[in-house]
C-alpha atoms as a PDB file:
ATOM      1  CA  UNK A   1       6.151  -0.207  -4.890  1.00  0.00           C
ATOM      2  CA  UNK A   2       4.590   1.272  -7.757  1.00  0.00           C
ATOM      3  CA  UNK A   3       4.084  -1.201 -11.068  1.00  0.00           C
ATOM      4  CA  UNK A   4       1.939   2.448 -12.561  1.00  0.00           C
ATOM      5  CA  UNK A   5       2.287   5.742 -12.130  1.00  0.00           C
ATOM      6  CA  UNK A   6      -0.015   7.618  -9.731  1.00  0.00           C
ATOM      7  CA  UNK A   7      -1.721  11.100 -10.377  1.00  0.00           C
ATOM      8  CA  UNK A   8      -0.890  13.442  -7.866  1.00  0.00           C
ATOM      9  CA  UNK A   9      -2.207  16.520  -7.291  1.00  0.00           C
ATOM     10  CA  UNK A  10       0.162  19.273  -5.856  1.00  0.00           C
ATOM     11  CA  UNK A  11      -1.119  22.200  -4.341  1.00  0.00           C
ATOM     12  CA  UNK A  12       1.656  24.140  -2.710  1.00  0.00           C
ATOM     13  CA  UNK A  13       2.024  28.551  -2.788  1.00  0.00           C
ATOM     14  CA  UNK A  14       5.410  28.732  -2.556  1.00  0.00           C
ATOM     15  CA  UNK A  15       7.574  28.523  -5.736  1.00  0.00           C
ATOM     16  CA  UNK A  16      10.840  26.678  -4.109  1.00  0.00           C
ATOM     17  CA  UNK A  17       8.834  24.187  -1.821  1.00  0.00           C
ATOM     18  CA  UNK A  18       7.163  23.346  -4.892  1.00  0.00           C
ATOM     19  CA  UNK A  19       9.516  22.828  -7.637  1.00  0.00           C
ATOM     20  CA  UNK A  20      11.591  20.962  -5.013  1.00  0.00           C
ATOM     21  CA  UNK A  21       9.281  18.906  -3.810  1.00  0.00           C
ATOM     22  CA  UNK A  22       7.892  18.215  -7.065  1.00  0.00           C
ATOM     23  CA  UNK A  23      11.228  17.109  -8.284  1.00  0.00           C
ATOM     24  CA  UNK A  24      11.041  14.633  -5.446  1.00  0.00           C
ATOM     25  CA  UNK A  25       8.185  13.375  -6.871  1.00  0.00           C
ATOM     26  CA  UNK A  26       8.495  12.820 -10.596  1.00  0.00           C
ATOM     27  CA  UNK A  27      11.721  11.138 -10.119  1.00  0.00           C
ATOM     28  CA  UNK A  28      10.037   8.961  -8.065  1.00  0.00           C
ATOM     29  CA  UNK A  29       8.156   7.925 -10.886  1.00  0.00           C
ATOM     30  CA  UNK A  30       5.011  10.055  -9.786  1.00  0.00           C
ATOM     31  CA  UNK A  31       2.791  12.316 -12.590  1.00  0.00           C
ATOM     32  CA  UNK A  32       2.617  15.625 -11.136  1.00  0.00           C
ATOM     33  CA  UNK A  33      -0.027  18.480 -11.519  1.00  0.00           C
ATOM     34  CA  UNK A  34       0.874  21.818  -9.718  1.00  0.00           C
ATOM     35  CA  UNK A  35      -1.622  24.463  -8.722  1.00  0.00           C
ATOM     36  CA  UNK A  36       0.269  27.736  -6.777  1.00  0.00           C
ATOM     37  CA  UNK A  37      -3.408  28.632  -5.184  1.00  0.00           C
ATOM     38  CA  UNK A  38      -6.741  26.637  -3.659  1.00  0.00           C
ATOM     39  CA  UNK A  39      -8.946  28.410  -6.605  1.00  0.00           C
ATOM     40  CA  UNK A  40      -6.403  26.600  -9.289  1.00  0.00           C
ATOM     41  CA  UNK A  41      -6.695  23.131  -7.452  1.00  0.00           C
ATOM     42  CA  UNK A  42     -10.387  23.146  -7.486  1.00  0.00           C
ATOM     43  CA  UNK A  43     -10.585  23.722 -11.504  1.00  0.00           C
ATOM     44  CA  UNK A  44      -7.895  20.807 -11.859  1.00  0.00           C
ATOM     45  CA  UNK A  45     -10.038  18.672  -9.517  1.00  0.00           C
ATOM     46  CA  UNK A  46     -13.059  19.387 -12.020  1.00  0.00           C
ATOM     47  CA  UNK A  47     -11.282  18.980 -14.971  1.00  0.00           C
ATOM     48  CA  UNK A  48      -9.163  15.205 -14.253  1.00  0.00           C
ATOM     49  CA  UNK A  49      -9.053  12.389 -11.776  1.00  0.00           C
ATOM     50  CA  UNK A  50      -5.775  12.367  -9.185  1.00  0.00           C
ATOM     51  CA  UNK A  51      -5.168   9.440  -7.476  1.00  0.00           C
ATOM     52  CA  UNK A  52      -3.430  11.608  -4.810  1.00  0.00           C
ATOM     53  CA  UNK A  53      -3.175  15.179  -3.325  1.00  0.00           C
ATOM     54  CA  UNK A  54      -0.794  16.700  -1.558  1.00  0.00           C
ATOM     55  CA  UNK A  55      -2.509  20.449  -0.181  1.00  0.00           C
ATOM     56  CA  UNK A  56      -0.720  22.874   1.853  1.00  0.00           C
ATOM     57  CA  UNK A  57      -2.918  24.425   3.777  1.00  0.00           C
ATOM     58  CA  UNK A  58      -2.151  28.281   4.241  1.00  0.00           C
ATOM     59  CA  UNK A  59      -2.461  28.880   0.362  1.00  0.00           C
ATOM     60  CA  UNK A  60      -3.923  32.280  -1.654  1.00  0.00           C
ATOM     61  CA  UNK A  61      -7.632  32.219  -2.677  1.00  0.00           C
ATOM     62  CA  UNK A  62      -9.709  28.835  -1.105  1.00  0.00           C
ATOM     63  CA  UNK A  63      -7.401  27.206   1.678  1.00  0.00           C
ATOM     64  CA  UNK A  64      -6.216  23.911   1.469  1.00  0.00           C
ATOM     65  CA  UNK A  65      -8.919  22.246   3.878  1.00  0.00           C
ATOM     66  CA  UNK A  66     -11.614  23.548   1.633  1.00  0.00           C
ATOM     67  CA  UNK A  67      -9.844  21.434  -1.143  1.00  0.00           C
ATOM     68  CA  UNK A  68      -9.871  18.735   0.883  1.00  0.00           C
ATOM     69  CA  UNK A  69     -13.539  18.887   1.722  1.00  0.00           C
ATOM     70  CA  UNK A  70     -13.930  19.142  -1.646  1.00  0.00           C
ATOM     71  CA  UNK A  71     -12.235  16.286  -2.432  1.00  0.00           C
ATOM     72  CA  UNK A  72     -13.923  14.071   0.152  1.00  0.00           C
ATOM     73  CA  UNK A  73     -17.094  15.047  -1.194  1.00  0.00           C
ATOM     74  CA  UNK A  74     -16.835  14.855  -4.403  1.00  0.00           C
ATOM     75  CA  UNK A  75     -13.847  11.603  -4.915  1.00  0.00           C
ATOM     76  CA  UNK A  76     -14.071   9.923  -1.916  1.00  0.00           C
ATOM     77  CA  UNK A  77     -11.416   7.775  -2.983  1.00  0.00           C
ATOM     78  CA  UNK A  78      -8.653  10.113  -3.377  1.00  0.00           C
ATOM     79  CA  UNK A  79      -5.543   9.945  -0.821  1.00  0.00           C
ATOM     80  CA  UNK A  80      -4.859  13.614   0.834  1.00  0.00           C
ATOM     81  CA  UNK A  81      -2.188  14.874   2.782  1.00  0.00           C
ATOM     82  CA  UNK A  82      -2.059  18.047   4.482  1.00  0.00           C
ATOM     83  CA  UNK A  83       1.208  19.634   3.871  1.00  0.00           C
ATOM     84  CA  UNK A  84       1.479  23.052   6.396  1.00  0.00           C
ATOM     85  CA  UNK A  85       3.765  25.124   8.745  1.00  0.00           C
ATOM     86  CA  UNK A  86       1.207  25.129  11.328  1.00  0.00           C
ATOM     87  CA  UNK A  87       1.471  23.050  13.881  1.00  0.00           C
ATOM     88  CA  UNK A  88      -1.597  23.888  16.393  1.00  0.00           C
ATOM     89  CA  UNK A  89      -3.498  21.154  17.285  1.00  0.00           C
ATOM     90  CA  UNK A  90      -6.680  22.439  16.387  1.00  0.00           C
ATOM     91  CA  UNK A  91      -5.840  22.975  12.819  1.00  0.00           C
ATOM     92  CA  UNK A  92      -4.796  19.280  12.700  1.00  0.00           C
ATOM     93  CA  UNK A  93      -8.152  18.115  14.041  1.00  0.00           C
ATOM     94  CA  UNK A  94      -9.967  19.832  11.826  1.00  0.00           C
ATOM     95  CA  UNK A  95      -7.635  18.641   8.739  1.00  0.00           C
ATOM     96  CA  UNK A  96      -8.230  14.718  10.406  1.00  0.00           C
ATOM     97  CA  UNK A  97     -11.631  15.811  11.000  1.00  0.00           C
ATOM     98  CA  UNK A  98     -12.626  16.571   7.056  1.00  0.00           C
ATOM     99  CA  UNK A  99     -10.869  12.806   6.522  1.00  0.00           C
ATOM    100  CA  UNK A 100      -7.407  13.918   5.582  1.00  0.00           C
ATOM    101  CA  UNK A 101      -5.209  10.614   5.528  1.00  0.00           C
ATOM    102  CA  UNK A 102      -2.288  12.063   6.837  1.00  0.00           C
ATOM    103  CA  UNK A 103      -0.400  15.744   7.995  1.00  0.00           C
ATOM    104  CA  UNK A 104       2.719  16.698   7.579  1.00  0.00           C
ATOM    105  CA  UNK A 105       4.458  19.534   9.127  1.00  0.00           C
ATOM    106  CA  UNK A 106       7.262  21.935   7.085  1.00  0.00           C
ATOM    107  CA  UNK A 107       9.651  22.574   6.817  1.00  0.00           C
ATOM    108  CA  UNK A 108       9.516  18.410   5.739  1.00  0.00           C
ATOM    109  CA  UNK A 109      12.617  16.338   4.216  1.00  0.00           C
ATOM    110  CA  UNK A 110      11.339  15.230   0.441  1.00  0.00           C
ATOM    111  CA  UNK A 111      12.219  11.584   1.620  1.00  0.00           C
ATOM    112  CA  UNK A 112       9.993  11.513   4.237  1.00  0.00           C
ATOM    113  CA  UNK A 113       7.018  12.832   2.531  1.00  0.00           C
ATOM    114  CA  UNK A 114       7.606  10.111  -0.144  1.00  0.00           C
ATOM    115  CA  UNK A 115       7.387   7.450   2.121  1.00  0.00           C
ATOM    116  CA  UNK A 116       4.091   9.007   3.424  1.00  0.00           C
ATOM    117  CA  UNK A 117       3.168   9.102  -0.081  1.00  0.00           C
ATOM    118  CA  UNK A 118       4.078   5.574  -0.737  1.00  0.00           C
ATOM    119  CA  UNK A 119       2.459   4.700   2.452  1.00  0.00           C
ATOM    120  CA  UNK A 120      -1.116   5.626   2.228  1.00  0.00           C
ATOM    121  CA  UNK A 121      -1.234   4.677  -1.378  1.00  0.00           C
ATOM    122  CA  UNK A 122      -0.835   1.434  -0.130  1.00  0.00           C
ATOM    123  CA  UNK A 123      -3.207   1.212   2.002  1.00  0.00           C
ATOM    124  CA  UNK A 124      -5.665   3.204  -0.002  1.00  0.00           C
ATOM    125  CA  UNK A 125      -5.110   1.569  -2.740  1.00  0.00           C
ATOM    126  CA  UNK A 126      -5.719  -1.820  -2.145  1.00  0.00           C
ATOM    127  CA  UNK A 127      -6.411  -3.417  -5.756  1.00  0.00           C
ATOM    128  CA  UNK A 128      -3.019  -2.395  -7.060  1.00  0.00           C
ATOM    129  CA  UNK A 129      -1.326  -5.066  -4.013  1.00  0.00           C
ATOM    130  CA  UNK A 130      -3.812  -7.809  -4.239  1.00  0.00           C
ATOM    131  CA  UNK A 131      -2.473 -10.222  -6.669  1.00  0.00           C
ATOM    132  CA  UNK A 132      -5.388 -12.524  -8.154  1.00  0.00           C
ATOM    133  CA  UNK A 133      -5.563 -15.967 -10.018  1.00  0.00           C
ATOM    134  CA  UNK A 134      -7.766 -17.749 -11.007  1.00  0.00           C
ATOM    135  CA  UNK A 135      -8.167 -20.606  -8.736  1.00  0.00           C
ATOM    136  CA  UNK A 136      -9.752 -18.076  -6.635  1.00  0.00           C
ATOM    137  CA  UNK A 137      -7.076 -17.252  -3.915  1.00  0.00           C
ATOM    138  CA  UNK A 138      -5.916 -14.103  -3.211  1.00  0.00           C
ATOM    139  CA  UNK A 139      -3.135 -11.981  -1.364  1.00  0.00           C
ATOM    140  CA  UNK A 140      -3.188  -8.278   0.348  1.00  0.00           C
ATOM    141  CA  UNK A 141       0.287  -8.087   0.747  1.00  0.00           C
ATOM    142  CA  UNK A 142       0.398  -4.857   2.582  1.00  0.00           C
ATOM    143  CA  UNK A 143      -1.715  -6.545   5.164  1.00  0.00           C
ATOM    144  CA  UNK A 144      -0.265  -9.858   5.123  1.00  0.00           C
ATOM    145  CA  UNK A 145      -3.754 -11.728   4.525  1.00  0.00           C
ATOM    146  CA  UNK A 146      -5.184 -14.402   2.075  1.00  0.00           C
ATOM    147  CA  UNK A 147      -8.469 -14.758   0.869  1.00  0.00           C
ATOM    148  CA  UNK A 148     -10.701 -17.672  -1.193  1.00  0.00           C
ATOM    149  CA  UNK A 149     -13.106 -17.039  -3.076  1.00  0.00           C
ATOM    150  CA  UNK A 150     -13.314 -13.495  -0.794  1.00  0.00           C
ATOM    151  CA  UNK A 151     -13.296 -15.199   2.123  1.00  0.00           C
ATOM    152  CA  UNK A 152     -10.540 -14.325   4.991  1.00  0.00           C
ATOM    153  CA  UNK A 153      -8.379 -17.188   5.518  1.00  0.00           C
ATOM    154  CA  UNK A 154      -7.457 -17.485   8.990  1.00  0.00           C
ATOM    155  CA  UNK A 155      -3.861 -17.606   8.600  1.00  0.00           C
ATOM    156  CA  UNK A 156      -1.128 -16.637  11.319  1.00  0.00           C
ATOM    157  CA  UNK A 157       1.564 -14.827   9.799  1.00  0.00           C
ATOM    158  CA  UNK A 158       4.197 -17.581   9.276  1.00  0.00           C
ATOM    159  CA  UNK A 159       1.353 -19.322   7.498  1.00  0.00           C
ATOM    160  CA  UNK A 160       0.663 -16.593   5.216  1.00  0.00           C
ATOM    161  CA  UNK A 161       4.673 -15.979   4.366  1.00  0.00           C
ATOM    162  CA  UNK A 162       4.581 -19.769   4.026  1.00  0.00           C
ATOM    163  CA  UNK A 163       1.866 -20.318   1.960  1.00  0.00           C
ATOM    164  CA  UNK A 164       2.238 -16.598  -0.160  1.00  0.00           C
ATOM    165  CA  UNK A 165       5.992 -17.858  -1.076  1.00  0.00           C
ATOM    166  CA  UNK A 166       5.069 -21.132  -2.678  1.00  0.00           C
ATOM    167  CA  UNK A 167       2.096 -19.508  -4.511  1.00  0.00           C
ATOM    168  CA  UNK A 168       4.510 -17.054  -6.284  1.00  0.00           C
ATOM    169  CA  UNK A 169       6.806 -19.626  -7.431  1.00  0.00           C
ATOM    170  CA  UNK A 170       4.491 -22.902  -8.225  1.00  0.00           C
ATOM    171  CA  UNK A 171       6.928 -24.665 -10.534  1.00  0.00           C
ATOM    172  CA  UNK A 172       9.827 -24.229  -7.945  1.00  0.00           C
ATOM    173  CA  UNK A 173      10.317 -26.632  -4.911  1.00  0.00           C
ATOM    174  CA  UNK A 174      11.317 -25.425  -1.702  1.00  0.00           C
ATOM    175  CA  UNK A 175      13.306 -27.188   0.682  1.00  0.00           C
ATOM    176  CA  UNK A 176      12.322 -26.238   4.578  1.00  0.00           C
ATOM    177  CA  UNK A 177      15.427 -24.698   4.722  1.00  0.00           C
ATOM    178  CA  UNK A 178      14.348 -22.421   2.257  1.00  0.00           C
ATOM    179  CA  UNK A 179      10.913 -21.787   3.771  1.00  0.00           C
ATOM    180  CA  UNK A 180      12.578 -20.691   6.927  1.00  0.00           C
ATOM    181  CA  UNK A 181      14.816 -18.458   5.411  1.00  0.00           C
ATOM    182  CA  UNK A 182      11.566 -16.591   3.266  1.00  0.00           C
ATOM    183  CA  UNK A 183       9.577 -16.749   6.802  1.00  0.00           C
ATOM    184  CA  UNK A 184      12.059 -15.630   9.492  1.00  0.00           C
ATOM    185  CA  UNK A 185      14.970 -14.416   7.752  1.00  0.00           C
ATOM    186  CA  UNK A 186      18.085 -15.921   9.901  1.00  0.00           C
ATOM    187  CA  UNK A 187      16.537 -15.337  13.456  1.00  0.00           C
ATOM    188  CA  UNK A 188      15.326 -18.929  13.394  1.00  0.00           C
ATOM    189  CA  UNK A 189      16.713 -21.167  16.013  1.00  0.00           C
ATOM    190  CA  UNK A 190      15.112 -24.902  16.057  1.00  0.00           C
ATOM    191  CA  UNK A 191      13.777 -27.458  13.885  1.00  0.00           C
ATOM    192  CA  UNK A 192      13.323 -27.064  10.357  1.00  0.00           C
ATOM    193  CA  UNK A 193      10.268 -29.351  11.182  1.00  0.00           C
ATOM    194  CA  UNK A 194       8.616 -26.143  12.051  1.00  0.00           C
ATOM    195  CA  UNK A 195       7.861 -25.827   8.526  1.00  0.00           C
ATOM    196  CA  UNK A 196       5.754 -29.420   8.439  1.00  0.00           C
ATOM    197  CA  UNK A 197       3.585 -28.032  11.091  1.00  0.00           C
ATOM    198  CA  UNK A 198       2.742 -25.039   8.933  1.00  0.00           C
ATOM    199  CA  UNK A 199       2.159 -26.643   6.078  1.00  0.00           C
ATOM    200  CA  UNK A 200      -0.764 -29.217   8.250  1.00  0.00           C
ATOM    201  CA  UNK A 201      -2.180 -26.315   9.837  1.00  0.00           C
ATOM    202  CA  UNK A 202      -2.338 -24.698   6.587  1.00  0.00           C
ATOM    203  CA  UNK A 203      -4.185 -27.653   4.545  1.00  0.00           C
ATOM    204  CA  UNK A 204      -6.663 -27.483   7.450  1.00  0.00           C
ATOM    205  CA  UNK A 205      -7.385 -23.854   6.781  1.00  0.00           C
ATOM    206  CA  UNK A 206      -7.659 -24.064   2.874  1.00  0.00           C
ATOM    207  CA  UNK A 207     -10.266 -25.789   1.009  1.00  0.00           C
ATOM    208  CA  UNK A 208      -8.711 -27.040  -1.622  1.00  0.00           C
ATOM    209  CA  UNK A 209      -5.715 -28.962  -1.025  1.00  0.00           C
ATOM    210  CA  UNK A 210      -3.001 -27.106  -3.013  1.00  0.00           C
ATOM    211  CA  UNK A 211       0.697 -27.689  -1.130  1.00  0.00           C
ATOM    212  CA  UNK A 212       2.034 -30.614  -2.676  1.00  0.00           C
ATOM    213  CA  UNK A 213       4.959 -32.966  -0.231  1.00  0.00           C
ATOM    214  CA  UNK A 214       7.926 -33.791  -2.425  1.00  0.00           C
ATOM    215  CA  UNK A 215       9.476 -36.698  -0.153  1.00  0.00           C
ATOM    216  CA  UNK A 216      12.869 -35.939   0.766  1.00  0.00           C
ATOM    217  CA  UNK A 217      12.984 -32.636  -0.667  1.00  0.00           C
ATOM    218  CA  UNK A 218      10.295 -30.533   0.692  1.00  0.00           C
ATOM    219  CA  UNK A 219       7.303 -28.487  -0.629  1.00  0.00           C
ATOM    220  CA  UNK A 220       5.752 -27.279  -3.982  1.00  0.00           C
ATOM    221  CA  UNK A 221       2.477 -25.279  -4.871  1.00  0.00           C
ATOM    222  CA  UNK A 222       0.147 -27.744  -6.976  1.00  0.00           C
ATOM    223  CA  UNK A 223      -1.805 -25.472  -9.527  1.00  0.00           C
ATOM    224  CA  UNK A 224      -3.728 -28.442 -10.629  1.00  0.00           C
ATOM    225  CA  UNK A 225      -5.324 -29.217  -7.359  1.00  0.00           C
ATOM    226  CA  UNK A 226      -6.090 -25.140  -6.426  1.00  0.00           C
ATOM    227  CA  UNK A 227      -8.598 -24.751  -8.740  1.00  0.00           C
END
């Protein structure tokens, strides 16, 4: 998912959790910053910008929720998770409550806490998924929605599939054949005409007209006209 490497913040008391974990992480292509108590955390946290942390919460010195308060307070911007043994439901609330993005419970398989990682990242950080050009249309991918000139587009999701697939390859012409396969995979049963009545409900939506009809073959993005 990842086309940089994110700053991550690992706060975590026990030695073997942590180099483990960590492991995990770097060869996942994350940079990773370990601090074995809350008071270390908070001097790394005032010292360099993380882009994630990851904060056990039963740690010596300050706890892990302090850090996160901390965090929230003073880089708003910063994915958390809570990383903990506990598993009462008031602890959770109060983690949830100070804005924690997600918590996970130990012991926790490396794997799953990755995709957690990879997860909120996505969602928190939005800019590194939008892909921009400069005709002024633009994609969240993780949310499946377009956008002109920062306007929504009110596209259903075949429509944004559709029109997302000929954007990324404009000198490339797609039969409707192809379209279906990019748009339902092979759990399409019908009419490849399907794909004309996209494309017109599309052109109303857009304003510019950008989806170019190559007679006989099928559909192209035209860069010239986008603009």
């Amino acid at each position: 998912m990842r086309e940089q490497q994110f700053k991550v913040l690992f706060l975590e008391d026990e030695p073997t959790i942590r180099e483990v974990l960590k492991e995990y992480m770097s060869l996942s292509g994350y940079l990773v910053t370990e601090a074995e108590d809350g008071n270390q955390a908070m001097e790394m946290l005032k010292k360099e910008s993380f882009d994630m942390a990851v904060l056990d919460i039963m740690v010596p010195g300050i706890s892990g929720l302090e850090v996160l308060s901390y965090i929230k307070e003073q880089h708003e911007d910063m994915a958390t998770i809570m990383l903990t043994a506990l598993e009462d439901e008031k602890t959770q609330v109060d983690a949830f409550n100070r804005q924690a993005d997600d918590y996970v419970i130990k012991p926790v398989s490396p794997i799953i806490l990755l995709k957690r990682m990879e997860t909120i990242l996505r969602r928190t950080k939005r800019s590194q998924s939008v892909m921009e050009y400069q005709d002024g249309l633009t994609f969240e991918e993780a949310e499946y929605r377009a956008f002109y000139k920062g306007k929504p587009l009110p596209l259903t999701l075949s429509e944004y599939l559709l029109l997302n697939t000929l954007y990324k390859e404009p000198r490339r012409v797609f039969t409707r054949e192809q379209l279906i396969l990019r748009i339902f995979n092979e759990d399409y049963i019908g009419n490849d005409r399907i794909i004309d009545a996209h494309v017109k409900n599309i052109r109303k939506k857009l304003p510019v007209s950008c989806i170019k009809t190559l007679i006989g073959v099928g559909y192209q993005f035209d860069l010239e006209n986008a603009k």
